[in-house]
Structure formats: structure tokens, C-alpha cells
N, C-alpha and C. Protein backbone atom coordinates (compact mmCIF):
# COMPACT_ATOMS: atom_id res chain seq x y z
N UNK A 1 -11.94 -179.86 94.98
CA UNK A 1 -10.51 -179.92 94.82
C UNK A 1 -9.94 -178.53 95.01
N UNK A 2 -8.81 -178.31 95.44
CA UNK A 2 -8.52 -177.30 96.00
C UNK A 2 -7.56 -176.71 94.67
N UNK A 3 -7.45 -175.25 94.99
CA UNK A 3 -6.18 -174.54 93.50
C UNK A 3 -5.10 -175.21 93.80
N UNK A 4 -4.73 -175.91 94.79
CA UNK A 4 -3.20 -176.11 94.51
C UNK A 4 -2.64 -177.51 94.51
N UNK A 5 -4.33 -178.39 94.52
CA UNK A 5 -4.27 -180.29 93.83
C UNK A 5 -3.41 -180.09 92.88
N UNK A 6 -2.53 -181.31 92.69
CA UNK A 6 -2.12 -181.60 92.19
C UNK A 6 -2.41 -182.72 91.04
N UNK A 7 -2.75 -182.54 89.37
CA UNK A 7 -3.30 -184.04 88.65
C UNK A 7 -2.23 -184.45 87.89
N UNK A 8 -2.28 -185.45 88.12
CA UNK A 8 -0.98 -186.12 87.52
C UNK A 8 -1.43 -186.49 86.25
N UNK A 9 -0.73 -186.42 85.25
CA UNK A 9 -0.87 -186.43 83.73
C UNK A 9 -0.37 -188.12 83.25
N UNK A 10 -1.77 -188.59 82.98
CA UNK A 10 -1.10 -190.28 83.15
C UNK A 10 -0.39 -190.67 82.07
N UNK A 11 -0.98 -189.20 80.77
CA UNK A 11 -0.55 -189.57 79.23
C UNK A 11 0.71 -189.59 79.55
N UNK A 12 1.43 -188.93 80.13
CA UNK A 12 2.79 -188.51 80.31
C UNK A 12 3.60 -189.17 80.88
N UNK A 13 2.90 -189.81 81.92
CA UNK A 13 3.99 -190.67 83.22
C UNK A 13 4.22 -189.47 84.47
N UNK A 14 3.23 -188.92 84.41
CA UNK A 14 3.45 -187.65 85.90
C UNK A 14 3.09 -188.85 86.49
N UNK A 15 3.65 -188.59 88.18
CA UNK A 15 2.78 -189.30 88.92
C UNK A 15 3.23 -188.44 90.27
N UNK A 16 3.78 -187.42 90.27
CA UNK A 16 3.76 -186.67 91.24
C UNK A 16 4.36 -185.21 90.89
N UNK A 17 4.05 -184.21 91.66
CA UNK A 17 4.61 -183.05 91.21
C UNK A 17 6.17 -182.46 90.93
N UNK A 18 6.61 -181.34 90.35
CA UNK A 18 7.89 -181.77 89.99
C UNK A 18 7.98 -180.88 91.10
N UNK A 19 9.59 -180.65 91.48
CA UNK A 19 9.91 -179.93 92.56
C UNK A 19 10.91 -178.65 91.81
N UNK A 20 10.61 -177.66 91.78
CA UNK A 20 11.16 -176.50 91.25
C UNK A 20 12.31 -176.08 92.68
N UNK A 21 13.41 -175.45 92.32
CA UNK A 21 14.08 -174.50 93.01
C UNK A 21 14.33 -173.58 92.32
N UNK A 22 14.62 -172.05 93.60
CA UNK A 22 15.19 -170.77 92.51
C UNK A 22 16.39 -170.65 92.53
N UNK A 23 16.96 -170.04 91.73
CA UNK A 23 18.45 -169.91 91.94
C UNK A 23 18.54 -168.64 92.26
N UNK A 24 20.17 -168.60 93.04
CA UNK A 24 20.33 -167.83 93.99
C UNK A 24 21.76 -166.83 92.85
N UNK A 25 21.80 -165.45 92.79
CA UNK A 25 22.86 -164.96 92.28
C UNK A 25 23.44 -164.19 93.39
N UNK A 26 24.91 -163.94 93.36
CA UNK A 26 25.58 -162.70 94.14
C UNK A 26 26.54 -162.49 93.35
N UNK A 27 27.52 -161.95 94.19
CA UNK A 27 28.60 -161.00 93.37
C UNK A 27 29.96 -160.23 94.21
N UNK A 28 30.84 -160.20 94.26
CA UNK A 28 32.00 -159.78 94.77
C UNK A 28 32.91 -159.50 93.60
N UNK A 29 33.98 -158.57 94.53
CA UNK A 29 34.78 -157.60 93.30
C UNK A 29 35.36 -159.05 92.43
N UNK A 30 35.53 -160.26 92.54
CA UNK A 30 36.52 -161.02 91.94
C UNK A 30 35.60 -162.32 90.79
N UNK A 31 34.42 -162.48 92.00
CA UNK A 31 33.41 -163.70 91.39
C UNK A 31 32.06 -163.41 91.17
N UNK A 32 31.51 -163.95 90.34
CA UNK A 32 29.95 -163.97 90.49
C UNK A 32 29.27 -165.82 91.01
N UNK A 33 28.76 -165.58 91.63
CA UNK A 33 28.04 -166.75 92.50
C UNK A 33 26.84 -167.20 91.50
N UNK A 34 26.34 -168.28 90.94
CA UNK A 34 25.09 -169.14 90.51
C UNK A 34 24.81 -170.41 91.62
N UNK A 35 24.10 -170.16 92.39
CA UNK A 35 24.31 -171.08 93.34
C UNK A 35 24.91 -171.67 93.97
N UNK A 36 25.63 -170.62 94.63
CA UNK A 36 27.01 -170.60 95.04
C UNK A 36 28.25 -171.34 94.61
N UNK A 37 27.69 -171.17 93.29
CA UNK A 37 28.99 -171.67 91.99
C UNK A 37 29.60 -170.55 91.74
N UNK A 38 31.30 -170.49 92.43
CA UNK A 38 31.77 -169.07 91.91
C UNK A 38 32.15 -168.97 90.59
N UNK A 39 32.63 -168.00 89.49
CA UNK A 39 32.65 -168.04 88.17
C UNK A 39 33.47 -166.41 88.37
N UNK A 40 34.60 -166.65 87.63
CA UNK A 40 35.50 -166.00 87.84
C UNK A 40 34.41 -164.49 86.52
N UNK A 41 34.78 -163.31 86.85
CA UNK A 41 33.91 -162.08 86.08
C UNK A 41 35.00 -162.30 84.82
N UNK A 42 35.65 -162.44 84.85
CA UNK A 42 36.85 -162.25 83.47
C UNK A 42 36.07 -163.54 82.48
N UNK A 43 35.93 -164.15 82.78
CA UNK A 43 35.24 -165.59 81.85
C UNK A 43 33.62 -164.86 81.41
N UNK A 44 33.21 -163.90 82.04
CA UNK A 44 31.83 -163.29 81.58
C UNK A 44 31.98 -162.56 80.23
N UNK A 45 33.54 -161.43 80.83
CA UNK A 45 33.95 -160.22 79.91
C UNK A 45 34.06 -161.19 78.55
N UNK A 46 35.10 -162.28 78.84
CA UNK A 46 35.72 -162.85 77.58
C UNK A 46 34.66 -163.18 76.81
N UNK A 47 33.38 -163.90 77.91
CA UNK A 47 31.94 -164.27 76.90
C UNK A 47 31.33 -163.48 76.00
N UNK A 48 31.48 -162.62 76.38
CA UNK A 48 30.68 -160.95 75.54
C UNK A 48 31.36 -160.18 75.02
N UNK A 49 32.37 -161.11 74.16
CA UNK A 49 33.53 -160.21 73.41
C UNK A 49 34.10 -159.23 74.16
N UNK A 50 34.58 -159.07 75.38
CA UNK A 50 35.67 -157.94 75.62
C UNK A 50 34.93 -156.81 76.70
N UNK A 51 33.67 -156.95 76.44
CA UNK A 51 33.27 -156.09 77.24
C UNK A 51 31.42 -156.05 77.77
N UNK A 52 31.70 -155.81 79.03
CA UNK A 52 29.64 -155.88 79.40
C UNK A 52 28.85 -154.46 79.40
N UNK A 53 30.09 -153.26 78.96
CA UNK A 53 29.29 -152.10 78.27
C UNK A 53 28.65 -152.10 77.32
N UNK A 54 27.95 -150.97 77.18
CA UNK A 54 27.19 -150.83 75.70
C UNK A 54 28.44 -149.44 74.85
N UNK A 55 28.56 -148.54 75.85
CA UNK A 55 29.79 -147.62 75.36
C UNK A 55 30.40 -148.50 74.71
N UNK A 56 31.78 -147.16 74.53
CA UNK A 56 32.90 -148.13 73.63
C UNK A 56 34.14 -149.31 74.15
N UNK A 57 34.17 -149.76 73.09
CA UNK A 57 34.08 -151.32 73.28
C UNK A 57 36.07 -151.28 73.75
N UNK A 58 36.19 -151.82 74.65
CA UNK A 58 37.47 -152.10 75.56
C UNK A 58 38.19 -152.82 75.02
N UNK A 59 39.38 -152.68 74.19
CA UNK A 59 40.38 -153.54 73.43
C UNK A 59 40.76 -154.58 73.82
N UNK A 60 40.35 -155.78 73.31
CA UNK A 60 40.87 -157.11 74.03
C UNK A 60 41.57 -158.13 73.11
N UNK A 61 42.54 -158.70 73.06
CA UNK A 61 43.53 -159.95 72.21
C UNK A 61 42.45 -159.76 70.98
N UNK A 62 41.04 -160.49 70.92
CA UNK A 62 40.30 -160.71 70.40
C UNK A 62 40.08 -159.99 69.63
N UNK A 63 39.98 -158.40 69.84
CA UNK A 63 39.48 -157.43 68.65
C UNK A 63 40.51 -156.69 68.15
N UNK A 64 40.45 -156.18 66.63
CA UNK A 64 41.31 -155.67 65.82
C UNK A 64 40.95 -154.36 65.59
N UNK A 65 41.78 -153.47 65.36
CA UNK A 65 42.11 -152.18 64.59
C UNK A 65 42.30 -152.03 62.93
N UNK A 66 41.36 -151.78 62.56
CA UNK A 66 41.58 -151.44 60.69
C UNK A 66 41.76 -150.33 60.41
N UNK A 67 42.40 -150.27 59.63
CA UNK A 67 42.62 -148.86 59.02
C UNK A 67 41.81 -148.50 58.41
N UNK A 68 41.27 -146.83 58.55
CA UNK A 68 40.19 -145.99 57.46
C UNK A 68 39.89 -146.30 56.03
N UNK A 69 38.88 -147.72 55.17
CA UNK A 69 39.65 -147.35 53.77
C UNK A 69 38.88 -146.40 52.97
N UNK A 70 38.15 -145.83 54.03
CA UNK A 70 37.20 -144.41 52.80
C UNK A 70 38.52 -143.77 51.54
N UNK A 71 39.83 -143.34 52.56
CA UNK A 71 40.11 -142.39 51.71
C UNK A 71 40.92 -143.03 50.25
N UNK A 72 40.72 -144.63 50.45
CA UNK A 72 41.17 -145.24 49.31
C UNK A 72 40.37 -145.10 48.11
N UNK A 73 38.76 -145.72 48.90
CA UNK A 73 38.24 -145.83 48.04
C UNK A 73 37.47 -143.81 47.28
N UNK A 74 37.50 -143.50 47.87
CA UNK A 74 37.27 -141.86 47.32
C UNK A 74 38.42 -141.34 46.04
N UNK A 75 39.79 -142.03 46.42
CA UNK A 75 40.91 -141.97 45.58
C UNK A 75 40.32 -142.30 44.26
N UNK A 76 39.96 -143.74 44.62
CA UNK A 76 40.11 -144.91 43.19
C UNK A 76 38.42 -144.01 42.30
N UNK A 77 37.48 -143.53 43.35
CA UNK A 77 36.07 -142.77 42.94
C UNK A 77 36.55 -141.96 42.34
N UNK A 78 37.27 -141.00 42.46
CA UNK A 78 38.01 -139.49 41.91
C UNK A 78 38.86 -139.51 40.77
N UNK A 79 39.35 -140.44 40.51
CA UNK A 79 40.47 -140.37 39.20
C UNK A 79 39.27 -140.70 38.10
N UNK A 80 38.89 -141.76 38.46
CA UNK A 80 37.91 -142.39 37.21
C UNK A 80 36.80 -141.36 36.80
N UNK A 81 36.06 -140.73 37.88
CA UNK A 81 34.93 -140.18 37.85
C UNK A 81 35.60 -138.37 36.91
N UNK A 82 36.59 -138.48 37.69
CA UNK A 82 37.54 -136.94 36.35
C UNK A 82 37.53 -137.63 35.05
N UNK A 83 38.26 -138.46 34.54
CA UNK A 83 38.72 -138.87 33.32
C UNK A 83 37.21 -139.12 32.29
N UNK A 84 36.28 -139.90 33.23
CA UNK A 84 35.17 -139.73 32.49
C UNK A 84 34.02 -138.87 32.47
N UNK A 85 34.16 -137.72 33.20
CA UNK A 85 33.40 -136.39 33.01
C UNK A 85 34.37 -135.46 32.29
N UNK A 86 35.03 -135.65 32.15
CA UNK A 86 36.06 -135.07 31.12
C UNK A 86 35.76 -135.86 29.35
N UNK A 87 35.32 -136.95 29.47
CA UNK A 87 35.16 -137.78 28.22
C UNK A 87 33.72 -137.74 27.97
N UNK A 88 32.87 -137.15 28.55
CA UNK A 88 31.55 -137.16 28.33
C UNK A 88 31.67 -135.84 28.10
N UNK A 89 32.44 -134.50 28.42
CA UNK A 89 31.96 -133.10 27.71
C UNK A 89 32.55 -133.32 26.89
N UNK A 90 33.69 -134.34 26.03
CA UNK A 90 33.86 -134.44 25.27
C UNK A 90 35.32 -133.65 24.54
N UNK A 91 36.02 -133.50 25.74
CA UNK A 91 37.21 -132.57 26.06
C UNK A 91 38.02 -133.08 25.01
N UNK A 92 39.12 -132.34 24.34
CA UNK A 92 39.94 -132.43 23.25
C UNK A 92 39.43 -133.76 22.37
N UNK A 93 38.03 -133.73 22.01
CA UNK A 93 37.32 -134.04 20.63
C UNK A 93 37.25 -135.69 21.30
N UNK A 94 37.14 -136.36 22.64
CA UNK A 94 37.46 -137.72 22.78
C UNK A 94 35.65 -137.63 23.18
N UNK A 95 35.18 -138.98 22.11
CA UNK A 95 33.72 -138.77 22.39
C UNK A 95 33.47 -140.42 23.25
N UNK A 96 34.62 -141.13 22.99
CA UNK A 96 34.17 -142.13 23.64
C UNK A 96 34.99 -142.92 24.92
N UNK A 97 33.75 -143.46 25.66
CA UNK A 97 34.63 -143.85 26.91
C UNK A 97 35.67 -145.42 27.37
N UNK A 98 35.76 -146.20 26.12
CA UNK A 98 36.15 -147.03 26.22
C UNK A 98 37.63 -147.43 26.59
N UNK A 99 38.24 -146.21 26.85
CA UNK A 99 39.45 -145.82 27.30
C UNK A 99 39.74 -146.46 28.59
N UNK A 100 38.68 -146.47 29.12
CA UNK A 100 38.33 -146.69 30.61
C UNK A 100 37.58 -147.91 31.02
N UNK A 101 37.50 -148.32 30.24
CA UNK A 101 36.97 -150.32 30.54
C UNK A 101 37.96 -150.49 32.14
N UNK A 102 39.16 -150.79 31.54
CA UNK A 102 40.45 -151.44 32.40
C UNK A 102 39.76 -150.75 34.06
N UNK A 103 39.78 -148.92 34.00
CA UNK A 103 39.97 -148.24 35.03
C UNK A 103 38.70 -148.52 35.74
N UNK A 104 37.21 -148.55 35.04
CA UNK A 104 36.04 -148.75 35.67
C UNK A 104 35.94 -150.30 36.01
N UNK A 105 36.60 -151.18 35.50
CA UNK A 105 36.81 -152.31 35.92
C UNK A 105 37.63 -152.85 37.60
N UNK A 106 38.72 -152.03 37.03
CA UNK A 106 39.60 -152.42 38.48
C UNK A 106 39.50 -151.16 39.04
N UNK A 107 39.93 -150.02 39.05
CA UNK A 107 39.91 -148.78 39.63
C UNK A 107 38.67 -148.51 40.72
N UNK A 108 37.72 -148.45 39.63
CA UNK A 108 36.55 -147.94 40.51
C UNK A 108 35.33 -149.02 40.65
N UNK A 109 35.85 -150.00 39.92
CA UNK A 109 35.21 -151.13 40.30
C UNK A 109 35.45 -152.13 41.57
N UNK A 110 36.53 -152.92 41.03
CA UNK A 110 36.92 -153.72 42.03
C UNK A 110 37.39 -153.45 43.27
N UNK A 111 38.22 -151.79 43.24
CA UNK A 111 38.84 -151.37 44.65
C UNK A 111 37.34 -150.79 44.73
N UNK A 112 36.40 -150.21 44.44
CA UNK A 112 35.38 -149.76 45.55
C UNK A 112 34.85 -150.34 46.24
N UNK A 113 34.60 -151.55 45.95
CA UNK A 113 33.83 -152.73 45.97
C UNK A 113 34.86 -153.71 47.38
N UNK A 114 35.70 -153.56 47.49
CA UNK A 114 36.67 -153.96 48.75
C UNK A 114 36.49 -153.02 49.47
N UNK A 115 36.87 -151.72 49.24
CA UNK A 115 36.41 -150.79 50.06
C UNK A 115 35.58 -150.58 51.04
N UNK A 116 34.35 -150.93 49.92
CA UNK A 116 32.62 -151.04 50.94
C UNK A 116 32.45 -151.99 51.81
N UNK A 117 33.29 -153.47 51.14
CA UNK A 117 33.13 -154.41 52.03
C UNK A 117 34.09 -153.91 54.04
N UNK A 118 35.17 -153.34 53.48
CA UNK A 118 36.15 -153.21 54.64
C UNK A 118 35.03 -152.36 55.08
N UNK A 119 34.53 -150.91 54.42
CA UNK A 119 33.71 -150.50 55.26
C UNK A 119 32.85 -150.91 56.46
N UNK A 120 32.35 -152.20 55.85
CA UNK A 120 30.73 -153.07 56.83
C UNK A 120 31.53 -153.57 57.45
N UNK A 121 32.90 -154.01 56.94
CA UNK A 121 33.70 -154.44 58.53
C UNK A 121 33.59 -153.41 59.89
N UNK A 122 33.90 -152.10 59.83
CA UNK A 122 34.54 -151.53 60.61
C UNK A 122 32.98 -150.83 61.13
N UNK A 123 31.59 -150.83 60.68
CA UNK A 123 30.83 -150.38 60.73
C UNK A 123 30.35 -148.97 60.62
N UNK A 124 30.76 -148.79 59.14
CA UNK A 124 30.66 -147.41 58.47
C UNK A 124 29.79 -147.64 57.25
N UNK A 125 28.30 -147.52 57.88
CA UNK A 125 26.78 -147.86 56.86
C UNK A 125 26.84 -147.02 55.89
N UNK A 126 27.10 -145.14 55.79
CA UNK A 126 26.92 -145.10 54.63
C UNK A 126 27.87 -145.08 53.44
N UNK A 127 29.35 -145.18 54.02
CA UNK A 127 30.46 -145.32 53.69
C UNK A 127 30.62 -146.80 52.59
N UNK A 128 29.80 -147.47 53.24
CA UNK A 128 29.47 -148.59 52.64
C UNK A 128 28.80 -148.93 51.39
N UNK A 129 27.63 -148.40 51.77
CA UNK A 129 26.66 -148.18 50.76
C UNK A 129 27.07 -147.45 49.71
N UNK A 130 27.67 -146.51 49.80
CA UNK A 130 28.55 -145.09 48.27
C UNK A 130 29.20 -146.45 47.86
N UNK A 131 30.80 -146.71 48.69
CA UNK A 131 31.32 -147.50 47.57
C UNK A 131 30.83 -149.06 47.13
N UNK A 132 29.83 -150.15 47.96
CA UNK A 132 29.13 -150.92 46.98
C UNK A 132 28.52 -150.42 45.92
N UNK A 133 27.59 -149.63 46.08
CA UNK A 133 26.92 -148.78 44.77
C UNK A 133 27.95 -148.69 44.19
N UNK A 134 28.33 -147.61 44.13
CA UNK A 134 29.33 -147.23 42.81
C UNK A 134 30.35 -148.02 42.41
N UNK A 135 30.79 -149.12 43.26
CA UNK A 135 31.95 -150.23 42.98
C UNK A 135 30.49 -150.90 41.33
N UNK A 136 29.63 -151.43 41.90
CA UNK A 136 28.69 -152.04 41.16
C UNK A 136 28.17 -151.28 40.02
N UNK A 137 28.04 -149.82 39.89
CA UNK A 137 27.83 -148.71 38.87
C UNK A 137 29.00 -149.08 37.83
N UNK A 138 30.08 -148.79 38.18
CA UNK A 138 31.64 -148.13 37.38
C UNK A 138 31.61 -149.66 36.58
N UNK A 139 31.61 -151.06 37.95
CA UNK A 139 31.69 -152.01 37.05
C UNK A 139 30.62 -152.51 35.97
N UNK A 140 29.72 -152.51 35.64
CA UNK A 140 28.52 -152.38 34.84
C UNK A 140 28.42 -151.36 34.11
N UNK A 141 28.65 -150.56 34.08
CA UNK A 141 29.29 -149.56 33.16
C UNK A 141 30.46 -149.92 31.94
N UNK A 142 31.33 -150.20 32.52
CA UNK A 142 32.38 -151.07 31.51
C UNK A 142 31.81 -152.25 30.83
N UNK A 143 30.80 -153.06 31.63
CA UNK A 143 30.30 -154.31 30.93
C UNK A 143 29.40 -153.30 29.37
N UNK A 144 28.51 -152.45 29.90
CA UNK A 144 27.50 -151.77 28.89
C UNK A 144 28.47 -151.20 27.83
N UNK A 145 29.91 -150.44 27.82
CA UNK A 145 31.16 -150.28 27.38
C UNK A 145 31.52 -150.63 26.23
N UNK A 146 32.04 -152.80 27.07
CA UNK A 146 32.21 -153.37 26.08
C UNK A 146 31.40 -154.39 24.91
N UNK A 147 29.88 -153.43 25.48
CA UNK A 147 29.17 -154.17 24.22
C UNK A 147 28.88 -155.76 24.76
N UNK A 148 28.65 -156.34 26.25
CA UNK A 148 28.59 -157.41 26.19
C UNK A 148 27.26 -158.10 25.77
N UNK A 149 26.98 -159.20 25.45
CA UNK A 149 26.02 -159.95 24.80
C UNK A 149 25.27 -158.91 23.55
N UNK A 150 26.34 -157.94 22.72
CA UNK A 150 25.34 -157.43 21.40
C UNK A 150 24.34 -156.86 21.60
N UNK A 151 24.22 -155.64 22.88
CA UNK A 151 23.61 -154.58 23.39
C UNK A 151 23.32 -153.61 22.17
N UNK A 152 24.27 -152.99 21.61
CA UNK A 152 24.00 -152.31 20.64
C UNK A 152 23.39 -152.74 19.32
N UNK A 153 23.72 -153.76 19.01
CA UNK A 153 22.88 -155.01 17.70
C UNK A 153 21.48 -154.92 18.21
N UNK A 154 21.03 -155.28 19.66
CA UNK A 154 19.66 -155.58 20.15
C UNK A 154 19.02 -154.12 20.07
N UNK A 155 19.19 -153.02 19.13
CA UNK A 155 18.31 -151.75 19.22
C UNK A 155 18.44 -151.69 17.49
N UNK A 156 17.32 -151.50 17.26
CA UNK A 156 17.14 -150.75 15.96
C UNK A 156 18.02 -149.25 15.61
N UNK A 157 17.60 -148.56 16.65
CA UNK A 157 18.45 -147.25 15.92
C UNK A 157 19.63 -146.78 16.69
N UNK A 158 20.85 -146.20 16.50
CA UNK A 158 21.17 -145.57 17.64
C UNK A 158 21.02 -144.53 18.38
N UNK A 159 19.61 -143.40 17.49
CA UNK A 159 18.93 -142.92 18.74
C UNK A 159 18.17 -143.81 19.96
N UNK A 160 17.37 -144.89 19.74
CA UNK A 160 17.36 -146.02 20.97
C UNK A 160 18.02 -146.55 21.27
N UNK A 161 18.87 -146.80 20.96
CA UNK A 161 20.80 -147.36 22.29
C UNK A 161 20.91 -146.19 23.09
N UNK A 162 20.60 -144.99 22.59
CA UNK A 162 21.21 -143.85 23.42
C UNK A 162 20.29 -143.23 24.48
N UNK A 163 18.84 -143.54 23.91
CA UNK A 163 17.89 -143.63 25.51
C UNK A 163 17.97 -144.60 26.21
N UNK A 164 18.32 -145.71 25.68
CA UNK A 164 18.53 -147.17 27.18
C UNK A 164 19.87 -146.56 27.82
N UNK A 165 20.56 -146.03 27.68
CA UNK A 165 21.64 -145.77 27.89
C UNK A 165 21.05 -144.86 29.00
N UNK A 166 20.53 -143.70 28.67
CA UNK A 166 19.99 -142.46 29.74
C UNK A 166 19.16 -143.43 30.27
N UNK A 167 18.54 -144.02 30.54
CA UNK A 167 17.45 -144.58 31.40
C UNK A 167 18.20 -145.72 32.32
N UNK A 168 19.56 -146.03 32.07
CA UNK A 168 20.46 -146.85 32.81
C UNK A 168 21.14 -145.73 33.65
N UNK A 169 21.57 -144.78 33.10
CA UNK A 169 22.22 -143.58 34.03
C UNK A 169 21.15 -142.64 34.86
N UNK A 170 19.76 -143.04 34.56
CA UNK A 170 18.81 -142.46 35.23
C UNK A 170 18.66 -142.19 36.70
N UNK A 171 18.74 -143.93 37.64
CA UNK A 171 18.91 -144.36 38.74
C UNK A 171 19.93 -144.22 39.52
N UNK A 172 21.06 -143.77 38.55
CA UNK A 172 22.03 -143.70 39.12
C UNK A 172 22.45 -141.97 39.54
N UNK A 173 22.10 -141.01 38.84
CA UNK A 173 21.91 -140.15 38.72
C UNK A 173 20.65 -139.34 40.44
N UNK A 174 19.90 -139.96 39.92
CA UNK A 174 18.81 -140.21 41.41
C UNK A 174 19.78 -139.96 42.55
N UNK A 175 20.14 -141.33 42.73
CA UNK A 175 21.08 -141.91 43.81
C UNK A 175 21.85 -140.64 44.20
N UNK A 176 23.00 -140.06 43.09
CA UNK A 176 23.88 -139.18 43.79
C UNK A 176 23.31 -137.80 43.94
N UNK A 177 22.25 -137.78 43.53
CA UNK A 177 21.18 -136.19 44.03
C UNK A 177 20.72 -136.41 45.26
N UNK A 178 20.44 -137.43 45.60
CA UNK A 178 19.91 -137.82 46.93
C UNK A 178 21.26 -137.95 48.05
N UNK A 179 21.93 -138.39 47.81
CA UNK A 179 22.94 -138.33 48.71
C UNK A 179 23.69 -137.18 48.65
N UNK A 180 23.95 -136.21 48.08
CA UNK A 180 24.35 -134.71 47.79
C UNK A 180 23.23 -134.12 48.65
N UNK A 181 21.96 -134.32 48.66
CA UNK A 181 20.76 -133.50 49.34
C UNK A 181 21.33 -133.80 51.04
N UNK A 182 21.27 -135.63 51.14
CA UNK A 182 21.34 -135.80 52.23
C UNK A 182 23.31 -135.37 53.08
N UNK A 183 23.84 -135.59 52.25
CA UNK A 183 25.32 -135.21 52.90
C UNK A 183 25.12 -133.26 52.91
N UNK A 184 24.41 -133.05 52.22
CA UNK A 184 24.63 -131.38 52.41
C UNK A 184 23.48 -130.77 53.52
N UNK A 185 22.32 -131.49 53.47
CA UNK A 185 21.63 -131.57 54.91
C UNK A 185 22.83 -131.59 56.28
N UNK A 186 23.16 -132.72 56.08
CA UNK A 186 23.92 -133.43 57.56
C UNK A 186 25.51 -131.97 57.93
N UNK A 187 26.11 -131.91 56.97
CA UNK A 187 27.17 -131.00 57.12
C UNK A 187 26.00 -129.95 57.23
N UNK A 188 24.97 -129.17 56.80
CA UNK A 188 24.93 -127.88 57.49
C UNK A 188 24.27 -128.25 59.00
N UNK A 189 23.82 -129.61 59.69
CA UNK A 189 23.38 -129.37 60.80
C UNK A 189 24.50 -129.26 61.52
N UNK A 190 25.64 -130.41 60.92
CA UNK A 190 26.63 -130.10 62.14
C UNK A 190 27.43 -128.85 62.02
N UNK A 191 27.36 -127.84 61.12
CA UNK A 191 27.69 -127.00 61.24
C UNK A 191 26.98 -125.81 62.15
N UNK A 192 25.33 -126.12 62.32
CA UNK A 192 24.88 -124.87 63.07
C UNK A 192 25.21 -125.63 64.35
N UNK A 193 25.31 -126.74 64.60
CA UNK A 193 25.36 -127.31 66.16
C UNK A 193 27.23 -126.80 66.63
N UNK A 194 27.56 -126.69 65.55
CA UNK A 194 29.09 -126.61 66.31
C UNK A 194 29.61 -125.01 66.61
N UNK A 195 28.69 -124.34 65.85
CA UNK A 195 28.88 -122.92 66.13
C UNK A 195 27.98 -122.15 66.91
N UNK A 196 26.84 -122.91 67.38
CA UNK A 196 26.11 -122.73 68.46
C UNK A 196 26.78 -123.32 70.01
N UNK A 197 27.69 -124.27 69.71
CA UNK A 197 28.00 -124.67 70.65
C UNK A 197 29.33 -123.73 71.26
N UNK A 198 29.68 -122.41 70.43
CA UNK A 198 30.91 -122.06 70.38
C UNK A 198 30.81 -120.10 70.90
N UNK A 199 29.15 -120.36 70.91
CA UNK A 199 28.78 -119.12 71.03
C UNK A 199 28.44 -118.57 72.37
């Protein structure tokens, strides 16, 4: 039997070979051809959202413009994050932070937390990541605050409320050393690249 017999597969119902064709593509400034099916290029663009670059992306009906909300959410980060490093050195004799339920709730809770989300809209990863984290910090913070489910009842002493406490601010603490390392990395590279580039 030769390589290019043909056996017909009886399980199947073959009973003769199938007949393949290739398809044929071209192209002109207006159409693209599939077997000499013309197809207007604008019905391609529209297919691939707006554009068949990988560069930047060509404004079409379809896509929107958002506004920056870093500098909101840095706002709503900054008031709260003063008032309660101000209440933790313990500034004009105020030792406790419950002042700030409301503000770590909505302030730096809930607006960070929109924030981050608008962020992943607009595709700003670490922009994102700061205010989910800390939207999720500030708000859990207020929950630990207001004492929910008898946190402080569940410890024998209140020297042990006050290490669960440091060992909750532990991770979090981490977090903004690491991103201080890494944002102060990144600003001095682009700083030697921009003054090398100037030299």
C-alpha cells in the first residue's frame, strides 16, 4: 500500500477522502479579501477595539477618557494618616484614636478603595495596589477601633491586646517599608537616567 492510500474509517462512515482547500488572503488600501470575500478593514479595526497596533491605542466612540483619581485618593490617604500620627504621638494629651472611626471608615476607607478600583480601570497596577491595601488597612482598623465582636474582652491582659495590636500593624508596617524602598529605588533611577540624558 502506498503513503498516500487512502483507509476509510468504517467506525465512522468515511468512505472516501475528504477534500481540503486553502484559503486564499489579499489586501488593498480599502478591503481585505478571504477568498475573495471582500471585508471592508474598518469592520477589522472596530473588531479589535479601535485599533490593530500594539502602541497607543487610537480613540474610538468605543473608548473613554477617565480622569487621574491618584490625587484623590492620596488626598483622602493624607488627612487621615496626619490626624492619626498625630494621635498616636499622642499630641495635646489625645491617647486615643476613636475620633477617627467615621474618617478611617469613609475617608480612607471607602474613597481609597474606589480609588484603587478606578485605578485597575485606567491601568495603573501600583496605584492600585497602595489604595486597595490601604482602603482595606484604614477600614479594618476602625473595625479593631470599635471593639467589634469583644476583641478586647477576648485577651486576658491589656498588655496582650496591645501586642495583637503590634502584630496586626506588623504587616502593614512591612508593606510601607517595602514600597518606600521600592518607590525610592525607582525615583533615583529615573533620576540618574534623566540627567544622563541631559548631559
Amino acid at each position: 500500500m502506498s503513503d498516500n492510500a487512502y483507509e476509510p474509517d468504517l467506525e465512522k462512515g468515511d468512505s472516501r477522502p475528504s477534500q481540503t482547500s486553502s484559503s486564499t488572503f489579499r489586501h488593498d488600501a480599502k478591503n481585505i479579501y478571504i477568498n475573495d470575500q471582500a471585508i471592508d478593514k474598518e469592520e477589522f479595526i472596530y473588531a479589535f477595539g479601535g485599533s490593530l497596533t500594539v502602541g497607543t491605542r487610537k480613540q474610538t466612540p468605543q473608548s473613554r477618557n477617565y480622569a487621574d483619581p491618584v490625587p484623590s485618593g492620596l488626598a483622602a490617604f493624607s488627612c487621615t494618616t496626619i490626624t492619626l500620627g498625630l494621635i498616636e504621638m499622642h499630641a495635646k494629651s489625645v491617647t486615643h484614636a476613636n475620633i477617627l472611626i467615621a474618617a478611617l471608615l469613609t475617608t480612607s476607607g471607602l474613597v481609597e478603595l474606589i480609588v484603587g478600583i478606578l485605578c485597575f480601570i485606567i491601568g495603573n497596577t501600583w496605584a492600585c495596589l497602595t489604595f486597595l491595601l490601604f482602603g482595606g488597612f484604614y477600614s479594618s482598623y476602625s473595625f479593631v477601633l470599635m471593639d467589634l465582636g469583644g476583641q478586647i474582652e477576648a485577651y486576658s491582659s491589656t498588655e496582650e491586646y496591645a501586642q495583637s495590636v503590634a502584630l496586626y500593624f506588623l504587616p502593614w508596617v512591612l508593606l510601607r517599608f517595602t514600597k518606600l524602598v521600592v518607590s525610592s529605588v525607582l525615583c533615583l533611577v529615573s533620576w540618574v537616567c534623566t540627567t544622563s540624558m541631559l548631559v
